[in-house]
Protein backbone atom coordinates (compact mmCIF):
# COMPACT_ATOMS: atom_id res chain seq x y z
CA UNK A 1 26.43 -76.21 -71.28
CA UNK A 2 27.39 -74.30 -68.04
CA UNK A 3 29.75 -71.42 -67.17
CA UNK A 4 31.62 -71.51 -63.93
CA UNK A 5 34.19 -68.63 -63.74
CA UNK A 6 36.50 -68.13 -60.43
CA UNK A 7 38.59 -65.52 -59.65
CA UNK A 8 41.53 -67.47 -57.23
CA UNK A 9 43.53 -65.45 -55.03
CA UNK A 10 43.54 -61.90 -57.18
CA UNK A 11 40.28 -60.09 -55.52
CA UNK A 12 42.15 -57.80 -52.67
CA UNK A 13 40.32 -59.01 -49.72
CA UNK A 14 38.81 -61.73 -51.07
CA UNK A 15 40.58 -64.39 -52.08
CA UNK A 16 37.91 -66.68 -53.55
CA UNK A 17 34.76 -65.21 -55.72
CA UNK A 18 32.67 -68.03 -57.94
CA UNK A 19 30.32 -67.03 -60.26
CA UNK A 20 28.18 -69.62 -61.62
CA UNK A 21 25.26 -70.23 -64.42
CA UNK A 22 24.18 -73.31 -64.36
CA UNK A 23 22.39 -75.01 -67.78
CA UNK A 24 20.15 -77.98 -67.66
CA UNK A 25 16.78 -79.51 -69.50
CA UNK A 26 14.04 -77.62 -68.03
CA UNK A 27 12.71 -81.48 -66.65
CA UNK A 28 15.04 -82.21 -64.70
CA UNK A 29 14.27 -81.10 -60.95
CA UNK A 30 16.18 -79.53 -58.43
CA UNK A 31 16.69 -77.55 -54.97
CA UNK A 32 18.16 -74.58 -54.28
CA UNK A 33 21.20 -73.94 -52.16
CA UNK A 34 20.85 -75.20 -48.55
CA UNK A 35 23.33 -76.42 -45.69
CA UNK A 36 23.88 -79.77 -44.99
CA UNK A 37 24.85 -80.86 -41.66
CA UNK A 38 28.32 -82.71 -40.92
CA UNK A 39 28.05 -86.04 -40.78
CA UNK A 40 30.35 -89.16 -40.76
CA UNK A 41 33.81 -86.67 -39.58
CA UNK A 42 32.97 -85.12 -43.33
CA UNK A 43 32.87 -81.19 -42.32
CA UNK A 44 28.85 -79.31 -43.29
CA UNK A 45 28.62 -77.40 -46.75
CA UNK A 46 26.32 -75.25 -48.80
CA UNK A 47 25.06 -76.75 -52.27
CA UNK A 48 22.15 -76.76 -54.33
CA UNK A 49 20.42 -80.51 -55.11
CA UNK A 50 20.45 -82.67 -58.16
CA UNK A 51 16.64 -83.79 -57.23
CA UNK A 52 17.23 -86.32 -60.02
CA UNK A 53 20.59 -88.46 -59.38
CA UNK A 54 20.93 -87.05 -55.83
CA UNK A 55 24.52 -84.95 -56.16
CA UNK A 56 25.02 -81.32 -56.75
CA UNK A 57 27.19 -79.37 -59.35
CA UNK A 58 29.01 -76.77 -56.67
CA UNK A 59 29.07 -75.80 -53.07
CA UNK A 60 31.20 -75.10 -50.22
CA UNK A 61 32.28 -76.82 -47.24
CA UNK A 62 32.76 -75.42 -43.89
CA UNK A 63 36.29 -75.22 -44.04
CA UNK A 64 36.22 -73.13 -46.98
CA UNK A 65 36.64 -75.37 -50.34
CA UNK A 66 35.02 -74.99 -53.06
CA UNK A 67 33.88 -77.47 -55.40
CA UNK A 68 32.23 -76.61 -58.97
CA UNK A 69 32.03 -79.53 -61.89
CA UNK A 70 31.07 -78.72 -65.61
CA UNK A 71 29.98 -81.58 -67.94
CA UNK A 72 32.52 -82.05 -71.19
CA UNK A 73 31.29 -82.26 -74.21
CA UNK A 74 31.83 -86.25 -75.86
CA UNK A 75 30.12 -88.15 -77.92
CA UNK A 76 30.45 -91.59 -76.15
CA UNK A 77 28.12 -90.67 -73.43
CA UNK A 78 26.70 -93.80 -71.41
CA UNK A 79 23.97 -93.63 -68.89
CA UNK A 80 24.83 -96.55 -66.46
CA UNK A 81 28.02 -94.68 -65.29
CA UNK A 82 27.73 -92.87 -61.35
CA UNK A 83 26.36 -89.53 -61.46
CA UNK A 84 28.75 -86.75 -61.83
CA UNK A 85 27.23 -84.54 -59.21
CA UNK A 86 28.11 -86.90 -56.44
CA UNK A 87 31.63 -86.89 -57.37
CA UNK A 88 30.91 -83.26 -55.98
CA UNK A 89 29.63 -84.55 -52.71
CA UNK A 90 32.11 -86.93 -52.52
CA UNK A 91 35.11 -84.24 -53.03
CA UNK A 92 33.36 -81.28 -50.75
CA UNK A 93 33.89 -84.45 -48.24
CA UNK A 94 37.49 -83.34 -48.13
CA UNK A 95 39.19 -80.63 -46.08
CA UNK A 96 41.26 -78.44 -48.87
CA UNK A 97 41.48 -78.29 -52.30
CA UNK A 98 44.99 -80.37 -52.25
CA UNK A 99 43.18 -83.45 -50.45
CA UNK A 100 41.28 -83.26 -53.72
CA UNK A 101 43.54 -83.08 -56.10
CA UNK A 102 45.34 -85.55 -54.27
CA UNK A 103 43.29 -88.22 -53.75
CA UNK A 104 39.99 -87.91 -56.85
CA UNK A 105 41.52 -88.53 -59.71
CA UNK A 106 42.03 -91.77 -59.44
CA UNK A 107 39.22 -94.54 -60.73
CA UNK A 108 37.53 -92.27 -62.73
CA UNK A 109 37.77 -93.84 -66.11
CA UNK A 110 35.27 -95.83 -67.04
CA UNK A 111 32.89 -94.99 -63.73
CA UNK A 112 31.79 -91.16 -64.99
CA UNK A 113 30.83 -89.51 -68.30
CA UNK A 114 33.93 -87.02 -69.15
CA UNK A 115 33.87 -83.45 -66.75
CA UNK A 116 35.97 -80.35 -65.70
CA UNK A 117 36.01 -80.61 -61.78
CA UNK A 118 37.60 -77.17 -60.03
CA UNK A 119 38.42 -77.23 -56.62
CA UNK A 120 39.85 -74.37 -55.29
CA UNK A 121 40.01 -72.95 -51.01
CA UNK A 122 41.78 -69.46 -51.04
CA UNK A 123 44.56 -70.99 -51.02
CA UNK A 124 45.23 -73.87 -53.83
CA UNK A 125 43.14 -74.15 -56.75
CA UNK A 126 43.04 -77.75 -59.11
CA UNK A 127 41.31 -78.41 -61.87
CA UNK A 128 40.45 -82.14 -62.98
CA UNK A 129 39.42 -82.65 -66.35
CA UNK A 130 38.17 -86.04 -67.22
CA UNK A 131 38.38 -86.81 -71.45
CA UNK A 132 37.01 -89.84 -73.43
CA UNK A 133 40.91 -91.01 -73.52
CA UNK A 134 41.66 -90.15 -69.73
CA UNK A 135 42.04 -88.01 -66.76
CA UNK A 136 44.49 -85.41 -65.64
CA UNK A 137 44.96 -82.68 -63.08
CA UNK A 138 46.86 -79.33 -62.68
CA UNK A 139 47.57 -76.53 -60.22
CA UNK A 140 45.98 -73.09 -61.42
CA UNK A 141 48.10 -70.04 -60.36
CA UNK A 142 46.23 -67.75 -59.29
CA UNK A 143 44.13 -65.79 -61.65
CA UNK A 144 40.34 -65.26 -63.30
CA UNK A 145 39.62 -69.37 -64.19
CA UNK A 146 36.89 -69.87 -66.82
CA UNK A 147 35.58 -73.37 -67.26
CA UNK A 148 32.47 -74.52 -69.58
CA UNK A 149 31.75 -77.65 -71.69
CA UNK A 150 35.10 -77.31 -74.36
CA UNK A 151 38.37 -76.81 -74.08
CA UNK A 152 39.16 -72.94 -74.46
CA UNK A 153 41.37 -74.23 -77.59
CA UNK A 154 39.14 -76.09 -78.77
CA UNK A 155 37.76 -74.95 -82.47
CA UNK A 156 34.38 -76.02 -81.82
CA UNK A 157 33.15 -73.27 -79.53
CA UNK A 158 34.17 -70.05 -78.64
CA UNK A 159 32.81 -69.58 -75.61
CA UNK A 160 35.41 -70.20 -73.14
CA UNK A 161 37.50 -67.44 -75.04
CA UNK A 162 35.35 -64.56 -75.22
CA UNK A 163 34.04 -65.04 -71.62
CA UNK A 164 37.43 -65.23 -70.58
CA UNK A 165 38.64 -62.17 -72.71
CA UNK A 166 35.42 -60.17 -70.78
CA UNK A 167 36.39 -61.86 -67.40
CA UNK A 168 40.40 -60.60 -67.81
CA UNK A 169 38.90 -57.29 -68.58
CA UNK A 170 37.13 -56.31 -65.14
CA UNK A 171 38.58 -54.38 -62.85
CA UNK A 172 39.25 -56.79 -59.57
CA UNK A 173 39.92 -53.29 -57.14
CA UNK A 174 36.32 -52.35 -57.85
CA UNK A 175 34.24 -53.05 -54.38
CA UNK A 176 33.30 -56.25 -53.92
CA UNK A 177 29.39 -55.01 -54.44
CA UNK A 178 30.40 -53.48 -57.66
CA UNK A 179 32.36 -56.61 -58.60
CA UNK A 180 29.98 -58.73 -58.18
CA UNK A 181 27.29 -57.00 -60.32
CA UNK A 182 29.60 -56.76 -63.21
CA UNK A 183 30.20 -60.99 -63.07
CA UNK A 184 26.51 -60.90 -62.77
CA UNK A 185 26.81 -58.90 -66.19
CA UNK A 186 28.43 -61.41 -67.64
CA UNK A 187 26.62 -64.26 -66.87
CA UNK A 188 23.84 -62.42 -67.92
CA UNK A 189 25.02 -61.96 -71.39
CA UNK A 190 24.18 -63.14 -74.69
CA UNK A 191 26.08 -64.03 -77.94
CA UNK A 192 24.82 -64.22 -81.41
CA UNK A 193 20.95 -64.97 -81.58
CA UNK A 194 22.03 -68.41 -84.36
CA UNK A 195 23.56 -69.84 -81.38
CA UNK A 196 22.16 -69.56 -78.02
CA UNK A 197 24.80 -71.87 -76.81
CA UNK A 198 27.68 -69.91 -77.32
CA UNK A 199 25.89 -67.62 -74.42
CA UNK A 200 26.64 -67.38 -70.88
CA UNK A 201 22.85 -66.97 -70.55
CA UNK A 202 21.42 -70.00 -72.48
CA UNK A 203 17.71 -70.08 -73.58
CA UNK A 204 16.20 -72.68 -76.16
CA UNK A 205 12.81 -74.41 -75.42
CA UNK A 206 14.12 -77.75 -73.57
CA UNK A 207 17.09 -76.54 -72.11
CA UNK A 208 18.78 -73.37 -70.89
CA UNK A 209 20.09 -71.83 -68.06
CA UNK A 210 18.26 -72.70 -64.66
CA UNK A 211 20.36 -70.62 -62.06
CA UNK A 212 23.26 -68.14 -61.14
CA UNK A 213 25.32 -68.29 -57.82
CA UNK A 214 27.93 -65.68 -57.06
CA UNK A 215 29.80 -66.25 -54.01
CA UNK A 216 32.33 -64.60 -52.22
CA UNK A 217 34.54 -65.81 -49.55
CA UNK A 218 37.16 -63.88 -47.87
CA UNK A 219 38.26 -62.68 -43.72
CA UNK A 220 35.97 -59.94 -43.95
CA UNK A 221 33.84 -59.83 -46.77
CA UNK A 222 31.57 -62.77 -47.75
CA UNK A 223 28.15 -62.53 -49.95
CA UNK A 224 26.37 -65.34 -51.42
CA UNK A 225 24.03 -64.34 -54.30
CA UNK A 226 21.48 -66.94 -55.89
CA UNK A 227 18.73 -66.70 -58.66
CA UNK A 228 16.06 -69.35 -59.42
CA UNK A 229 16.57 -68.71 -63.02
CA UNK A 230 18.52 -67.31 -65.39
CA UNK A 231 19.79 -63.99 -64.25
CA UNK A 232 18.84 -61.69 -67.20
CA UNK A 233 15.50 -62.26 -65.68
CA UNK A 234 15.58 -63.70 -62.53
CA UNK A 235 16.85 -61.57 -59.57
CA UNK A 236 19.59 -63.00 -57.42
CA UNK A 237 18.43 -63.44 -53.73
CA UNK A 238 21.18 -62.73 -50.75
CA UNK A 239 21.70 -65.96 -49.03
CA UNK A 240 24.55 -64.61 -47.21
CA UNK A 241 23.15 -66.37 -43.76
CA UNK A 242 24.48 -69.74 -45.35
CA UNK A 243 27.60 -68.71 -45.45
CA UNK A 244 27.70 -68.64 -41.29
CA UNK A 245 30.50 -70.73 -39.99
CA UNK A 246 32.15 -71.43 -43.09
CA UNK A 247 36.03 -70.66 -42.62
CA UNK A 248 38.58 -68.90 -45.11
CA UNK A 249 41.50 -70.23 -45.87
CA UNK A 250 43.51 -67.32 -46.99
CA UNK A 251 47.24 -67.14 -46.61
């Protein structure tokens, strides 16, 4: 399970803030966020490593898209298909979120395990969602986005719903400092101790959440927030400095 929760063009100021947990087996090794240089005409980003398959499951690209993927729940699973966290790599290759949604969707049956892919720059947001019977992708308007593991209609799981319902309920005029500590909140939080996957914050013994990433992007204002675990204990660490030379795409 992971949360990823972005608030697209509604933040005065700020017209793209991410706010990220993300849930994994505790074996499975990884780095934390770092730039990597452009290469190949493909403009430099910021992402965390997959140490594992190689990809990532977010960052951002110096001219200001950002890319976040969620796994989907299914029960055909199969493990010779590409890794979903380069399809990340391969999409924060692209200069807007439009070029994405434009040009990713296609080939993906058949060569991936199903996702939710959100792409979204400050000014466009997309979300792909790849199911075991195809792919699709929409324009968001703007608004709060929540994204996990289920569809937020989906009977199974209530967890897209009631995050949502606490997301909608924040105050987006607060200042960005006070904004961000009440996403932090949130991804902090816990549902009912039976079912430790219906949290934001995920704990079991083989699996839970690993890290949280908060990141804010705007003209004037940008903050990039990162704990090495999950962030009802672990402290989030300003990164901020990784943010230098990425551009905002703001209308």
């Amino acid at each position: 399970m992971c949360t990823l929760i972005v608030l697209d063009r509604v933040v005065p100021g700020v017209p793209l803030l991410v706010a990220s947990n993300r849930d994994e087996y505790f074996r499975r090794p990884a780095a934390p966020p770092a730039r990597v240089a452009s290469r190949d005409g493909r403009p430099a980003f910021v992402a965390p490593q997959d140490l594992e398959a190689g990809g990532t499951w977010m960052g951002l690209n110096d001219r200001g898209l950002f890319v976040g993927l969620t796994n989907r729940a299914t029960l055909r699973r199969e493990d010779d298909r590409r890794s979903r966290g380069l399809l990340v790599l391969d999409a924060l290759g692209r200069s807007s979120a439009e070029e994405v949604a434009a040009e990713m969707h296609e080939g993906l049956e058949g060569a991936y395990n199903p996702f939710h892919l959100l792409c979204a720059d400050g000014h466009s947001a997309h979300l792909t969602v790849l199911r075991d019977d195809g792919a699709s992708t929409i324009a968001l308007d703007p608004g709060a986005h929540v994204v996990c593991n289920h569809d937020p209609d989906d009977p199974g799981s209530s967890k897209v719903r009631d995050l949502q319902q606490r997301v909608d309920a924040l105050d987006v005029g607060l200042p960005l400092e006070a904004l961000m500590d009440a996403l932090a909140e949130v991804l902090s939080s816990h549902a009912e101790p039976g079912n430790p996957l219906s949290s934001a914050c995920v704990h079991t013994p083989d699996y839970g959440t690993r890290s949280s990433t908060l990141i804010a992007l705007g003209p004037e204002q940008r903050r990039y927030w990162h704990s090495d675990g999950p962030p009802c204990e672990a402290k989030y660490r300003d990164l901020g400095t990784l943010l230098d030379g990425v551009a905002c795409r703001a209308d």
